[in-house]
PDB file of N, CA and C in Angstrom:
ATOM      1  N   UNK A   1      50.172 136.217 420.981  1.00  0.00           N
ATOM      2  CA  UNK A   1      50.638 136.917 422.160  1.00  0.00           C
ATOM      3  C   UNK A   1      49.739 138.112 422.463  1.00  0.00           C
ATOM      4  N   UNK A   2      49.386 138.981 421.376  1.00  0.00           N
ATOM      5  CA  UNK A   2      48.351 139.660 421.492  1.00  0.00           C
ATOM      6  C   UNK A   2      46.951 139.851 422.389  1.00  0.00           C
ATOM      7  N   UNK A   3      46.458 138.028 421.775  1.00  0.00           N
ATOM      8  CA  UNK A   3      45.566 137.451 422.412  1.00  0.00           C
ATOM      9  C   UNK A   3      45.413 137.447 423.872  1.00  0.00           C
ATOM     10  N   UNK A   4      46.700 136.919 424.243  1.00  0.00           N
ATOM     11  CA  UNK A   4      46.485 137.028 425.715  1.00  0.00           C
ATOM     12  C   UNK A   4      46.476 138.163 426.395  1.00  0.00           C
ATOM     13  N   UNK A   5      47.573 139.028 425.596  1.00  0.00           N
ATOM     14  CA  UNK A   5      47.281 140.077 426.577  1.00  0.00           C
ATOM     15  C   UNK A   5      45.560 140.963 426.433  1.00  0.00           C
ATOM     16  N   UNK A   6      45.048 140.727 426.007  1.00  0.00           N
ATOM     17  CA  UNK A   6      43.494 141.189 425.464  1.00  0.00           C
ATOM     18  C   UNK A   6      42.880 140.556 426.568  1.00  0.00           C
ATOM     19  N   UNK A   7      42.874 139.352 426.577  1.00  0.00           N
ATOM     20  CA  UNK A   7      42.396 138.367 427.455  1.00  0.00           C
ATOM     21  C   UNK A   7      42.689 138.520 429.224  1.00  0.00           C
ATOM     22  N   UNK A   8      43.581 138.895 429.319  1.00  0.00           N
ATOM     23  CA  UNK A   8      44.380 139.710 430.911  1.00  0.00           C
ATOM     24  C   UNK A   8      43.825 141.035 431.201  1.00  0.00           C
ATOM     25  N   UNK A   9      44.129 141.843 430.038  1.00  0.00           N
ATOM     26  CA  UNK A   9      43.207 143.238 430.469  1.00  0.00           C
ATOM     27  C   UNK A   9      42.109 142.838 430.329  1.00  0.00           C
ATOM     28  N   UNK A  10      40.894 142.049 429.506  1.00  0.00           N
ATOM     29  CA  UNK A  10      39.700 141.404 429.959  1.00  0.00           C
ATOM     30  C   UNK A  10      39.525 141.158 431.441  1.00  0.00           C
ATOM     31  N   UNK A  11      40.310 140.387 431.945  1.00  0.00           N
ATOM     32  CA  UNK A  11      40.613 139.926 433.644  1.00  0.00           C
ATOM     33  C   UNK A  11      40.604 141.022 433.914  1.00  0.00           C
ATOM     34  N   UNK A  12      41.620 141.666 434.138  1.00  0.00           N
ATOM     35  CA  UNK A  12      41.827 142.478 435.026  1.00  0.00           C
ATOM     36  C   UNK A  12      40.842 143.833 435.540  1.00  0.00           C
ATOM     37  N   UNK A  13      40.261 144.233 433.960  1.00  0.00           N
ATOM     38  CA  UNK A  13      39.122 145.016 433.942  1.00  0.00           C
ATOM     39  C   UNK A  13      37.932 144.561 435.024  1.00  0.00           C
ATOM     40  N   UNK A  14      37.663 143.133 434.416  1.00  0.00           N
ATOM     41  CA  UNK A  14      36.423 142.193 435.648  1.00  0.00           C
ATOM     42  C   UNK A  14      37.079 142.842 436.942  1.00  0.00           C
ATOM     43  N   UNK A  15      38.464 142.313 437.375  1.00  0.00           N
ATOM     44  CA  UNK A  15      38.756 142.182 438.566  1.00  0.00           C
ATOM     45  C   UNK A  15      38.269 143.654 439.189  1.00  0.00           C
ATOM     46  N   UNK A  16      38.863 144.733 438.388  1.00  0.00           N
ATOM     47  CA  UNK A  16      38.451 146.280 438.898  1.00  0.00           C
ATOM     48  C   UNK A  16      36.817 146.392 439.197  1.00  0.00           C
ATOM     49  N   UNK A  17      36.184 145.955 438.190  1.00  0.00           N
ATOM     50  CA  UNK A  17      34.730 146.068 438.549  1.00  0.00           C
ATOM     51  C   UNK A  17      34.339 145.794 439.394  1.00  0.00           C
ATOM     52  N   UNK A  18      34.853 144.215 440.245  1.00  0.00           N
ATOM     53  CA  UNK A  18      34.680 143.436 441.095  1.00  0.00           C
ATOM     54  C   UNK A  18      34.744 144.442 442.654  1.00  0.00           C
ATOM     55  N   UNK A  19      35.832 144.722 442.316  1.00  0.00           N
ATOM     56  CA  UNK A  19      36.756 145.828 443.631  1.00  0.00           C
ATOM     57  C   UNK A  19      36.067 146.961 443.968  1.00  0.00           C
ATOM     58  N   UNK A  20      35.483 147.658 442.216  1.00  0.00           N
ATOM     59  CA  UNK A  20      34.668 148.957 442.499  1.00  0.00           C
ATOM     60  C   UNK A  20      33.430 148.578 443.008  1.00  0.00           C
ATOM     61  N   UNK A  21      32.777 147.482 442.519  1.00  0.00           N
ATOM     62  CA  UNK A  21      31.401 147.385 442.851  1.00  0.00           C
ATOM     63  C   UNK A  21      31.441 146.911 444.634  1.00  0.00           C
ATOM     64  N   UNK A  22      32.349 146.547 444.861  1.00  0.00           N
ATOM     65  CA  UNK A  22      32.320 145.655 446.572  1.00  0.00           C
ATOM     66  C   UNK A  22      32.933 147.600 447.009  1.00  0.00           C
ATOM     67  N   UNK A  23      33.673 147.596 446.386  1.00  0.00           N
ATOM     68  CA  UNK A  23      34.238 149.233 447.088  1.00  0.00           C
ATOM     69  C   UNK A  23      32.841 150.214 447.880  1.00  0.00           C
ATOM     70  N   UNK A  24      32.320 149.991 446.631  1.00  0.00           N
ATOM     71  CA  UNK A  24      31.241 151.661 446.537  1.00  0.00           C
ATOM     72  C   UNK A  24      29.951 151.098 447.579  1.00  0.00           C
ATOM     73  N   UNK A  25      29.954 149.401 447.151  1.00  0.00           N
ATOM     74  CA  UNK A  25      28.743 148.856 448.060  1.00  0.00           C
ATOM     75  C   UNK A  25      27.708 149.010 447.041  1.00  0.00           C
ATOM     76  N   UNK A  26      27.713 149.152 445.994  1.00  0.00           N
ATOM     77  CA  UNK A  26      26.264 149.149 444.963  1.00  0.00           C
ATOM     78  C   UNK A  26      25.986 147.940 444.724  1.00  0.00           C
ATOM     79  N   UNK A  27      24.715 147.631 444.352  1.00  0.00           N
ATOM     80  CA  UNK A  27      24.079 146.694 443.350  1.00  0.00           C
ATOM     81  C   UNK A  27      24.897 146.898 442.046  1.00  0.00           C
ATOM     82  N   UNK A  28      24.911 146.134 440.844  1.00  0.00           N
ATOM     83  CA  UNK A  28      25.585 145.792 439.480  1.00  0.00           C
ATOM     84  C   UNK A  28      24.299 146.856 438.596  1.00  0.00           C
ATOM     85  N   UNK A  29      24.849 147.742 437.837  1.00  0.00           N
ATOM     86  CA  UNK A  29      24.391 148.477 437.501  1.00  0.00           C
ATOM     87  C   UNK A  29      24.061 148.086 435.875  1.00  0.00           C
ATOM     88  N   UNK A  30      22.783 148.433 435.302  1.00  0.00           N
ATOM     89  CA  UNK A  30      23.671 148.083 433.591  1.00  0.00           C
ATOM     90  C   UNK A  30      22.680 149.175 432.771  1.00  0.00           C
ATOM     91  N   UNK A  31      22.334 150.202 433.635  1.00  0.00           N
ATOM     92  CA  UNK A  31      21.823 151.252 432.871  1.00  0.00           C
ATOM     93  C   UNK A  31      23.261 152.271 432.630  1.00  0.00           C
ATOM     94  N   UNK A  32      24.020 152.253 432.770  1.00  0.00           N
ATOM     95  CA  UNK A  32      25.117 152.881 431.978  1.00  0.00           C
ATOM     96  C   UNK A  32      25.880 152.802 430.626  1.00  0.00           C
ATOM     97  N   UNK A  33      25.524 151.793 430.433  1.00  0.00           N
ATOM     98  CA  UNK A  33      25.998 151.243 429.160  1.00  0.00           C
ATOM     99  C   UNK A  33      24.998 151.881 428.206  1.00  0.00           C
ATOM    100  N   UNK A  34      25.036 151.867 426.593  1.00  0.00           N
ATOM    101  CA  UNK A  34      24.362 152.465 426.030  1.00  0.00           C
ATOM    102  C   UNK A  34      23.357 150.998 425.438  1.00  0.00           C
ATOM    103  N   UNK A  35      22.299 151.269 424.208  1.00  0.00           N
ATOM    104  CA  UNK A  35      22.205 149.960 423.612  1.00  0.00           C
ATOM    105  C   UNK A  35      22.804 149.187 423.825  1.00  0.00           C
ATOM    106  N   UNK A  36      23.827 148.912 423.422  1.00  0.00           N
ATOM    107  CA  UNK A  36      24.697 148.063 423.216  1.00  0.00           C
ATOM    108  C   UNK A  36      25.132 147.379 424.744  1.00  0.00           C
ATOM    109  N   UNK A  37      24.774 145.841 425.177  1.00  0.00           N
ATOM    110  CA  UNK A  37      25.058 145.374 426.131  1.00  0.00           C
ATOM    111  C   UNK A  37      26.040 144.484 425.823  1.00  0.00           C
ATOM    112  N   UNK A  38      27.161 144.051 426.977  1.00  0.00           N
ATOM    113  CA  UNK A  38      28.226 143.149 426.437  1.00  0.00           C
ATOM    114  C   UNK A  38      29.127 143.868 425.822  1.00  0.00           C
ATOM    115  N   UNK A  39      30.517 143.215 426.207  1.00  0.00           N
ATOM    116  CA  UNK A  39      31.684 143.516 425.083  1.00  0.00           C
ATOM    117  C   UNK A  39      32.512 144.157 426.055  1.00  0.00           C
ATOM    118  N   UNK A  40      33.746 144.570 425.156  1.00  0.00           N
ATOM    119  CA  UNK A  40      34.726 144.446 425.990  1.00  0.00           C
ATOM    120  C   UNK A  40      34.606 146.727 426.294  1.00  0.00           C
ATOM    121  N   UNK A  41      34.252 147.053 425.073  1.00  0.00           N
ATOM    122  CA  UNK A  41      33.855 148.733 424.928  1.00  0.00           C
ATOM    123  C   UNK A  41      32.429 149.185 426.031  1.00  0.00           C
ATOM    124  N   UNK A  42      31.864 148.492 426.506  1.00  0.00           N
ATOM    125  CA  UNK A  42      30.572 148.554 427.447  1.00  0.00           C
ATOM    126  C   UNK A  42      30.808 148.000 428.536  1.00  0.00           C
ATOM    127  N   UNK A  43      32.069 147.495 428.824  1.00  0.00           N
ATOM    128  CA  UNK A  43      32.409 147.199 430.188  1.00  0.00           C
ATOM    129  C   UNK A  43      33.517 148.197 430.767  1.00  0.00           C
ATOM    130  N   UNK A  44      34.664 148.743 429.566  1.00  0.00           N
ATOM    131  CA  UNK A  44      35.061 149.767 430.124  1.00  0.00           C
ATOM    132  C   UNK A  44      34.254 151.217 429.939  1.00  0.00           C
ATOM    133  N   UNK A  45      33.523 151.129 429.553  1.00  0.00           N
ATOM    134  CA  UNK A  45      32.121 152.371 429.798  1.00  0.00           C
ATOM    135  C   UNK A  45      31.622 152.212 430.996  1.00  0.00           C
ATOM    136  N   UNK A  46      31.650 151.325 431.814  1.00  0.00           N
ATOM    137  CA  UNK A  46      30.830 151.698 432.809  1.00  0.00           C
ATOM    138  C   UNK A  46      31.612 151.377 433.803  1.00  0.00           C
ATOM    139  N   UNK A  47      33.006 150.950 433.859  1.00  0.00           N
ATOM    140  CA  UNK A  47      33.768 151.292 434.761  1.00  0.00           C
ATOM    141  C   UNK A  47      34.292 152.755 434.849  1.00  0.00           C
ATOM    142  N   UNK A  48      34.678 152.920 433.786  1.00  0.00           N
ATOM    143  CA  UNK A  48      35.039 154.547 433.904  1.00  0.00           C
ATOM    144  C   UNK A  48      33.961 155.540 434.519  1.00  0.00           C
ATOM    145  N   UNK A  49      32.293 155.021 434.264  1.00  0.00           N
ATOM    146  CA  UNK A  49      31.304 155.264 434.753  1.00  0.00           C
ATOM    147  C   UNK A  49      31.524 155.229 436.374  1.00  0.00           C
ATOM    148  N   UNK A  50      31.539 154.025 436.951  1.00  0.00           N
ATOM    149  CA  UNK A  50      31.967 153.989 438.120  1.00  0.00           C
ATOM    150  C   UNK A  50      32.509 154.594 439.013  1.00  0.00           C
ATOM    151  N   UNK A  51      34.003 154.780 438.540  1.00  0.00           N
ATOM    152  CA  UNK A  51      34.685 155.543 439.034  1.00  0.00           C
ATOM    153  C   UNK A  51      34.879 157.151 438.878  1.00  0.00           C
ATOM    154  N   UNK A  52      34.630 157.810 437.888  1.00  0.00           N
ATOM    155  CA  UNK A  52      33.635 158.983 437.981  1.00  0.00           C
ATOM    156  C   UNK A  52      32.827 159.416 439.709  1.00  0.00           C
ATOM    157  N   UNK A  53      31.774 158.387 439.255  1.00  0.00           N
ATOM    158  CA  UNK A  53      31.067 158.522 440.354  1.00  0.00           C
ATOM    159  C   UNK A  53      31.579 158.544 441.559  1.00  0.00           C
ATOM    160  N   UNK A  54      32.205 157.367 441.995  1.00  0.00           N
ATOM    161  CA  UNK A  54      32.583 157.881 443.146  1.00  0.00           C
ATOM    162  C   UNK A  54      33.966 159.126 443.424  1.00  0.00           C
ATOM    163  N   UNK A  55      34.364 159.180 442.127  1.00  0.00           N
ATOM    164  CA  UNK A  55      35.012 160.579 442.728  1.00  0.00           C
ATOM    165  C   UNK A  55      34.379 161.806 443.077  1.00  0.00           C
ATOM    166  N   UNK A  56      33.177 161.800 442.040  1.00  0.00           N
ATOM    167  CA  UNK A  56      32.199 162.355 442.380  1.00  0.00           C
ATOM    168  C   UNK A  56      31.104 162.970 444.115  1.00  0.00           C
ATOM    169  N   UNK A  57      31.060 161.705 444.439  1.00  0.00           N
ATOM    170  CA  UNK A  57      30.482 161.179 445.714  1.00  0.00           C
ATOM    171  C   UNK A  57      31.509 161.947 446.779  1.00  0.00           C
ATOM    172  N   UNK A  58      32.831 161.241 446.298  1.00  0.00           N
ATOM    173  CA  UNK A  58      34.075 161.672 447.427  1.00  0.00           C
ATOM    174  C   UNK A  58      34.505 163.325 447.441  1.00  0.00           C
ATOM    175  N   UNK A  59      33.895 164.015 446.068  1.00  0.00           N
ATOM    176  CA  UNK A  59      34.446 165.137 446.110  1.00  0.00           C
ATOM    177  C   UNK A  59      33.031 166.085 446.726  1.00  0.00           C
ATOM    178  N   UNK A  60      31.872 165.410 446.503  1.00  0.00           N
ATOM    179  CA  UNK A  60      30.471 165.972 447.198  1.00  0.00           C
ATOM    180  C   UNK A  60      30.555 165.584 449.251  1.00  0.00           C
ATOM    181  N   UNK A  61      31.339 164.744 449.365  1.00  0.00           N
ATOM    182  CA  UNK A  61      31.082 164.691 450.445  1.00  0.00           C
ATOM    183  C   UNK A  61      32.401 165.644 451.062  1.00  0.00           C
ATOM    184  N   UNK A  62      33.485 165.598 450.335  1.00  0.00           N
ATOM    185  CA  UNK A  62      34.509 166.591 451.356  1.00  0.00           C
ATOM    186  C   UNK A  62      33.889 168.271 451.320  1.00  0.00           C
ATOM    187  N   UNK A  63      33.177 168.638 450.199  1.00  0.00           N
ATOM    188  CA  UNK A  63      32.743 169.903 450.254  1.00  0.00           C
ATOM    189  C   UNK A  63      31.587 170.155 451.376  1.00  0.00           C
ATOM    190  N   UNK A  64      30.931 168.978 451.568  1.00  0.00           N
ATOM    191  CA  UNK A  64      30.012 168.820 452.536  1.00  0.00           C
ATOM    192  C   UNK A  64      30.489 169.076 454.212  1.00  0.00           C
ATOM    193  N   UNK A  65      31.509 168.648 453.868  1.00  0.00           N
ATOM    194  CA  UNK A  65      32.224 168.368 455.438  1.00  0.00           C
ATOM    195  C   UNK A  65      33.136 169.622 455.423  1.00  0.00           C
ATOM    196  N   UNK A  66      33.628 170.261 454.634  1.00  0.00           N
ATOM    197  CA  UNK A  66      34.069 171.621 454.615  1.00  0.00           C
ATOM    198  C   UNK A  66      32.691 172.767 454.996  1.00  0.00           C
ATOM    199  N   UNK A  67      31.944 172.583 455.244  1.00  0.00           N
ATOM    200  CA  UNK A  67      30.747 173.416 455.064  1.00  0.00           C
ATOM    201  C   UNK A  67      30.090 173.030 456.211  1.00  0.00           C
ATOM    202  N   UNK A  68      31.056 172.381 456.756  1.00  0.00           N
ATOM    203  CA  UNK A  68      29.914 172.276 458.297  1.00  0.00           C
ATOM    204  C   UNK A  68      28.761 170.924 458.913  1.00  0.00           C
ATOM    205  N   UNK A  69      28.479 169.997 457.347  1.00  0.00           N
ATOM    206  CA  UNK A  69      27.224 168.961 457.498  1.00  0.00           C
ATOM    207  C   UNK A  69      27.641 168.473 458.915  1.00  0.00           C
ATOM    208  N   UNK A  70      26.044 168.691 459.273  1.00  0.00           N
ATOM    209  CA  UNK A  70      26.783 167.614 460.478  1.00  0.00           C
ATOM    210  C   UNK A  70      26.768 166.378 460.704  1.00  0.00           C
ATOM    211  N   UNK A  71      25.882 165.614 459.087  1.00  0.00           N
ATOM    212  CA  UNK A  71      25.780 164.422 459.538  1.00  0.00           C
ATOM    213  C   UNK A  71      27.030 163.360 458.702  1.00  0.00           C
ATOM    214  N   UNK A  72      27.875 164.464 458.055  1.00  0.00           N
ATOM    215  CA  UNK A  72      29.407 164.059 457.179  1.00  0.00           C
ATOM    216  C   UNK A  72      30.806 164.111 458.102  1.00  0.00           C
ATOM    217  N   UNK A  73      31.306 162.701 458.742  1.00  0.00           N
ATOM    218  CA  UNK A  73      32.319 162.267 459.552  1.00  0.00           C
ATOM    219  C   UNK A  73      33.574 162.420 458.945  1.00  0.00           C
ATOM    220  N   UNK A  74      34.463 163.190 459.327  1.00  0.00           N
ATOM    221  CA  UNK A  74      35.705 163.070 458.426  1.00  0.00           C
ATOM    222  C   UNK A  74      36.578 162.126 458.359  1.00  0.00           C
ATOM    223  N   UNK A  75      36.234 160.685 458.976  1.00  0.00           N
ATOM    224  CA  UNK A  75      36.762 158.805 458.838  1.00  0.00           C
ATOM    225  C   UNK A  75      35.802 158.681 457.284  1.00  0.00           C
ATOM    226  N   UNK A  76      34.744 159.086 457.317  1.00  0.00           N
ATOM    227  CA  UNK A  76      34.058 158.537 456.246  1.00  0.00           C
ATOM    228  C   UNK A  76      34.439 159.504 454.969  1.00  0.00           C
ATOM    229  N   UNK A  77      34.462 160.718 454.832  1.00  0.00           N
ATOM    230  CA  UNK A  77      35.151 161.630 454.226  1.00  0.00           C
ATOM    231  C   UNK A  77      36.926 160.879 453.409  1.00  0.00           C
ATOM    232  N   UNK A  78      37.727 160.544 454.668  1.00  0.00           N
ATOM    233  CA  UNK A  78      38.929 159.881 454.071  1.00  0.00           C
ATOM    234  C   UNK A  78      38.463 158.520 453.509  1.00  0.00           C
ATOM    235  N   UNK A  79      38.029 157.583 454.391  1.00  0.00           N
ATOM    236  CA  UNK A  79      37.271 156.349 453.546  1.00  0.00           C
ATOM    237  C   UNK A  79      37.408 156.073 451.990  1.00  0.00           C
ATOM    238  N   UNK A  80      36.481 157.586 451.390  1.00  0.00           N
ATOM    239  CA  UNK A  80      35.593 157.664 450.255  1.00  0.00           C
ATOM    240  C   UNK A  80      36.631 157.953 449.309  1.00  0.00           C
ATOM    241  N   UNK A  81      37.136 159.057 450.018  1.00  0.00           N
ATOM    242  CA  UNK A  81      38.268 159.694 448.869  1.00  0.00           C
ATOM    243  C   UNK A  81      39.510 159.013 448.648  1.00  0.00           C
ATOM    244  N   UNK A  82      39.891 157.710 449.883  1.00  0.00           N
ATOM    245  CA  UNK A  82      40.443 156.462 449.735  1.00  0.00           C
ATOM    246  C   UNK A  82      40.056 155.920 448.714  1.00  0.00           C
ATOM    247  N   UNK A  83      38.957 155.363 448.467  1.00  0.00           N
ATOM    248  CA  UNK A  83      38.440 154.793 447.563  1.00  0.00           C
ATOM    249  C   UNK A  83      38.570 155.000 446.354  1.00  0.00           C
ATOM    250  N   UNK A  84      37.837 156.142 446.245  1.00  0.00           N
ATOM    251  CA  UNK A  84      37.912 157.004 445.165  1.00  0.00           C
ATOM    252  C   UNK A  84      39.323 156.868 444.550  1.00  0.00           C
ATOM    253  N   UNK A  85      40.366 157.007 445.348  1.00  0.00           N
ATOM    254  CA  UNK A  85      41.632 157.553 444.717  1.00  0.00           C
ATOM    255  C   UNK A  85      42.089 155.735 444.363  1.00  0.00           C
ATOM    256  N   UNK A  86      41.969 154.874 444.729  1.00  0.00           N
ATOM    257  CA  UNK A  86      41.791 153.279 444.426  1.00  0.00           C
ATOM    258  C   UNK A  86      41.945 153.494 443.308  1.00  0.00           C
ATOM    259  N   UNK A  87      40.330 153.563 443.218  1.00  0.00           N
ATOM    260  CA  UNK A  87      39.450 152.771 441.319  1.00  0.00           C
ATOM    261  C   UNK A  87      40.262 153.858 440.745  1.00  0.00           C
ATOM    262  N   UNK A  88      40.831 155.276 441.003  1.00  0.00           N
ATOM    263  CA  UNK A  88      41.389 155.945 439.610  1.00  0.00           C
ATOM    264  C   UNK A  88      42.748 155.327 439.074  1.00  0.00           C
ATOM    265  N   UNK A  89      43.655 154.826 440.023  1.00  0.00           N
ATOM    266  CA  UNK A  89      44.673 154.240 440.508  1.00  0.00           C
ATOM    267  C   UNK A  89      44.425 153.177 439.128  1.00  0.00           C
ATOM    268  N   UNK A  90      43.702 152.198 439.722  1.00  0.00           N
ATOM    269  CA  UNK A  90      43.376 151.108 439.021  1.00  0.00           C
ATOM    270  C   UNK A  90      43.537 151.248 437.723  1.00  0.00           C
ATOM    271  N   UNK A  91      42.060 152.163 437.459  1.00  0.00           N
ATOM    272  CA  UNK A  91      42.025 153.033 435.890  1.00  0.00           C
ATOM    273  C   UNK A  91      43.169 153.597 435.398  1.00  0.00           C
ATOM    274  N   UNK A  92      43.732 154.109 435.483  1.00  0.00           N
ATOM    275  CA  UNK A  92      44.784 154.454 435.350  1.00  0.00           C
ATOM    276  C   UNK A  92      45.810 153.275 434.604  1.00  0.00           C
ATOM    277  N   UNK A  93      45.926 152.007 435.751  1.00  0.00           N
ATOM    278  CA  UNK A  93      46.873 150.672 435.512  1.00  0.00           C
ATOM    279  C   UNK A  93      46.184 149.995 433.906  1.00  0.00           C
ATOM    280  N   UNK A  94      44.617 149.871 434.171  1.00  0.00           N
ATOM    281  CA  UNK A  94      44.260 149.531 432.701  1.00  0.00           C
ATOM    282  C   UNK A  94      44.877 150.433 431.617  1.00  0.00           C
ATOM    283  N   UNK A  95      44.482 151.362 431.583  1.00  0.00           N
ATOM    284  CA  UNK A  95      44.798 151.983 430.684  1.00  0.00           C
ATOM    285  C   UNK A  95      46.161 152.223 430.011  1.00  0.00           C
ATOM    286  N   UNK A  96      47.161 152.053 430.800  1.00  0.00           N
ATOM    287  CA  UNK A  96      48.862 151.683 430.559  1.00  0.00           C
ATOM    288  C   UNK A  96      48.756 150.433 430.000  1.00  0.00           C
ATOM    289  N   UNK A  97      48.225 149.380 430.323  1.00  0.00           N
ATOM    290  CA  UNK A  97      48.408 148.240 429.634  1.00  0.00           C
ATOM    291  C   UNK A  97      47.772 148.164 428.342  1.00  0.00           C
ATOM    292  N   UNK A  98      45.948 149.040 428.406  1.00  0.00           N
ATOM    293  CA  UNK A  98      46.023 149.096 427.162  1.00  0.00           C
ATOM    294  C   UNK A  98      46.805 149.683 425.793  1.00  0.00           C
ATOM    295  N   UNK A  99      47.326 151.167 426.581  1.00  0.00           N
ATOM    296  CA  UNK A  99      48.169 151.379 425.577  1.00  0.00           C
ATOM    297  C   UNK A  99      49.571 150.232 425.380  1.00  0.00           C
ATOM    298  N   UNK A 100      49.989 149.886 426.040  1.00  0.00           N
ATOM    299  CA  UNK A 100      51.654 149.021 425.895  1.00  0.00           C
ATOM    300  C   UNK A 100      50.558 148.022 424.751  1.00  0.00           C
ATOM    301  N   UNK A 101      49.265 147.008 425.362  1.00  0.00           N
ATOM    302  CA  UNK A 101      49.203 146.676 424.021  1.00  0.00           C
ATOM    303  C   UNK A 101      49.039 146.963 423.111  1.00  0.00           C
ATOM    304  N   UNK A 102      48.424 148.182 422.589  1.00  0.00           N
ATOM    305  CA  UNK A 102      47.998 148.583 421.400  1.00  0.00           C
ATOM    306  C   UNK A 102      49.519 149.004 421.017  1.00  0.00           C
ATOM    307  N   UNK A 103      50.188 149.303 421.604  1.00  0.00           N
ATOM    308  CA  UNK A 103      51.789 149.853 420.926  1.00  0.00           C
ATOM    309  C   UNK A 103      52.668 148.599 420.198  1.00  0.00           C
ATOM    310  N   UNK A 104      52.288 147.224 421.558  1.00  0.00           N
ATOM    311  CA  UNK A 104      52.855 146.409 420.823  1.00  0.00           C
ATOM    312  C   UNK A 104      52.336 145.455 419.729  1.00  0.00           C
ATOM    313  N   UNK A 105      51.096 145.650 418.844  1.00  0.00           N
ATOM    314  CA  UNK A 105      50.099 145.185 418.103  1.00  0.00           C
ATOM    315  C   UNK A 105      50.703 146.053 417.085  1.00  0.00           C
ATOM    316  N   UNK A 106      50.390 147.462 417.199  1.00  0.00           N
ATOM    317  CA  UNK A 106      51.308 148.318 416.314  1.00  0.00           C
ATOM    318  C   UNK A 106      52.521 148.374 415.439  1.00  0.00           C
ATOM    319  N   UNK A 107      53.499 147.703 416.733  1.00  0.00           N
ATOM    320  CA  UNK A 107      54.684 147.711 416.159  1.00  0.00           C
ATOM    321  C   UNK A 107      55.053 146.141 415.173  1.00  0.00           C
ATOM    322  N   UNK A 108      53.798 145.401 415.440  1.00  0.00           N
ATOM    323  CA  UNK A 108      54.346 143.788 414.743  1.00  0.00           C
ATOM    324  C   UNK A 108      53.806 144.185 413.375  1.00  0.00           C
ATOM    325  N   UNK A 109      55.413 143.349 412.628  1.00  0.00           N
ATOM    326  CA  UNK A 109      55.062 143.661 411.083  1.00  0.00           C
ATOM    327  C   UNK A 109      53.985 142.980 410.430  1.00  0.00           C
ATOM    328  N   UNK A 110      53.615 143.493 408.798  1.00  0.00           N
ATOM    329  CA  UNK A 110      52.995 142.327 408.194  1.00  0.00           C
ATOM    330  C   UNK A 110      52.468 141.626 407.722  1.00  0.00           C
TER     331      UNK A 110
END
Protein backbone atom coordinates (compact mmCIF):
# COMPACT_ATOMS: atom_id res chain seq x y z
CA UNK A 1 0.00 0.00 0.00
CA UNK A 2 2.91 2.07 0.65
CA UNK A 3 4.06 1.39 -2.77
CA UNK A 4 1.43 2.95 -4.38
CA UNK A 5 1.13 5.70 -2.64
CA UNK A 6 5.05 6.49 -3.55
CA UNK A 7 4.11 5.72 -6.96
CA UNK A 8 1.01 8.56 -7.01
CA UNK A 9 3.12 11.20 -5.39
CA UNK A 10 5.72 10.04 -8.19
CA UNK A 11 2.61 11.03 -10.63
CA UNK A 12 1.56 13.65 -9.24
CA UNK A 13 4.98 15.37 -8.71
CA UNK A 14 5.47 14.69 -12.89
CA UNK A 15 2.03 16.10 -13.22
CA UNK A 16 3.17 19.51 -11.20
CA UNK A 17 6.28 19.74 -13.28
CA UNK A 18 4.25 19.29 -16.30
CA UNK A 19 1.85 22.36 -15.16
CA UNK A 20 4.96 24.41 -13.90
CA UNK A 21 6.97 23.95 -16.91
CA UNK A 22 3.77 24.76 -19.51
CA UNK A 23 2.90 27.52 -16.62
CA UNK A 24 6.23 29.54 -16.63
CA UNK A 25 6.67 28.72 -20.57
CA UNK A 26 10.40 27.44 -20.06
CA UNK A 27 12.37 24.91 -21.83
CA UNK A 28 13.02 21.59 -19.26
CA UNK A 29 15.75 22.63 -17.26
CA UNK A 30 18.33 20.03 -15.66
CA UNK A 31 21.03 22.33 -14.48
CA UNK A 32 19.31 22.50 -11.12
CA UNK A 33 19.69 19.36 -9.94
CA UNK A 34 23.01 18.63 -8.39
CA UNK A 35 25.38 15.56 -9.70
CA UNK A 36 23.10 13.45 -9.14
CA UNK A 37 20.53 13.12 -12.16
CA UNK A 38 17.25 11.08 -11.80
CA UNK A 39 15.31 9.97 -8.81
CA UNK A 40 12.64 10.75 -7.03
CA UNK A 41 15.04 13.54 -4.43
CA UNK A 42 16.25 15.48 -7.88
CA UNK A 43 12.95 15.83 -9.17
CA UNK A 44 11.54 17.34 -6.11
CA UNK A 45 14.75 19.62 -6.11
CA UNK A 46 13.98 21.17 -8.98
CA UNK A 47 10.47 21.58 -8.63
CA UNK A 48 10.78 23.36 -5.52
CA UNK A 49 13.49 25.04 -7.75
CA UNK A 50 10.81 26.02 -10.03
CA UNK A 51 8.55 27.34 -8.08
CA UNK A 52 10.87 29.52 -6.09
CA UNK A 53 11.52 31.04 -9.20
CA UNK A 54 8.63 32.02 -10.30
CA UNK A 55 7.62 33.45 -7.09
CA UNK A 56 10.53 35.06 -7.48
CA UNK A 57 9.79 36.49 -11.07
CA UNK A 58 6.12 37.34 -9.69
CA UNK A 59 7.45 39.14 -6.70
CA UNK A 60 10.26 41.10 -9.14
CA UNK A 61 7.68 42.01 -11.39
CA UNK A 62 4.95 43.48 -8.83
CA UNK A 63 7.83 45.64 -7.30
CA UNK A 64 8.50 46.66 -10.81
CA UNK A 65 5.04 47.74 -11.46
CA UNK A 66 4.87 49.44 -8.03
CA UNK A 67 7.76 51.64 -9.17
CA UNK A 68 6.38 52.89 -12.17
CA UNK A 69 8.08 50.28 -15.19
CA UNK A 70 6.47 51.15 -17.93
CA UNK A 71 6.94 48.27 -19.83
CA UNK A 72 5.22 45.95 -16.59
CA UNK A 73 1.14 45.56 -17.30
CA UNK A 74 -0.75 44.93 -14.24
CA UNK A 75 -2.94 41.73 -16.34
CA UNK A 76 0.55 40.36 -16.57
CA UNK A 77 1.58 41.32 -12.98
CA UNK A 78 -1.82 39.27 -11.73
CA UNK A 79 -1.14 36.49 -14.43
CA UNK A 80 2.33 35.75 -12.76
CA UNK A 81 1.47 36.02 -9.24
CA UNK A 82 -1.59 33.72 -10.35
CA UNK A 83 0.75 31.42 -11.23
CA UNK A 84 3.05 31.73 -8.88
CA UNK A 85 0.46 31.27 -6.15
CA UNK A 86 -0.64 27.77 -8.38
CA UNK A 87 2.78 25.84 -8.25
CA UNK A 88 2.99 26.92 -4.30
CA UNK A 89 -0.57 25.63 -3.91
CA UNK A 90 0.44 22.51 -5.62
CA UNK A 91 3.72 22.28 -3.49
CA UNK A 92 2.18 22.59 -0.76
CA UNK A 93 -0.57 19.44 -1.84
CA UNK A 94 2.73 17.25 -2.41
CA UNK A 95 4.04 17.81 0.48
CA UNK A 96 0.78 16.84 2.73
CA UNK A 97 0.73 13.69 1.00
CA UNK A 98 4.20 13.22 1.54
CA UNK A 99 3.94 13.65 5.01
CA UNK A 100 0.36 11.46 5.47
CA UNK A 101 2.71 8.90 3.77
CA UNK A 102 5.59 8.95 5.68
CA UNK A 103 3.15 9.02 8.88
CA UNK A 104 1.45 6.13 7.56
CA UNK A 105 4.80 3.96 6.81
CA UNK A 106 5.62 5.07 10.36
CA UNK A 107 2.85 3.96 12.05
CA UNK A 108 2.85 0.12 10.38
CA UNK A 109 4.22 -2.35 12.82
CA UNK A 110 7.08 -4.83 12.51
Amino acid sequence: MAIQNLTAIENRLSQMRQVAQAAANLPARNDVAPAQQGGFAAELQQSLARVSEMQNTANVQANAFQAGAPDVSLNDVMVDMQKAGIAFQATLQVRNRLVQAYQEIASMPV
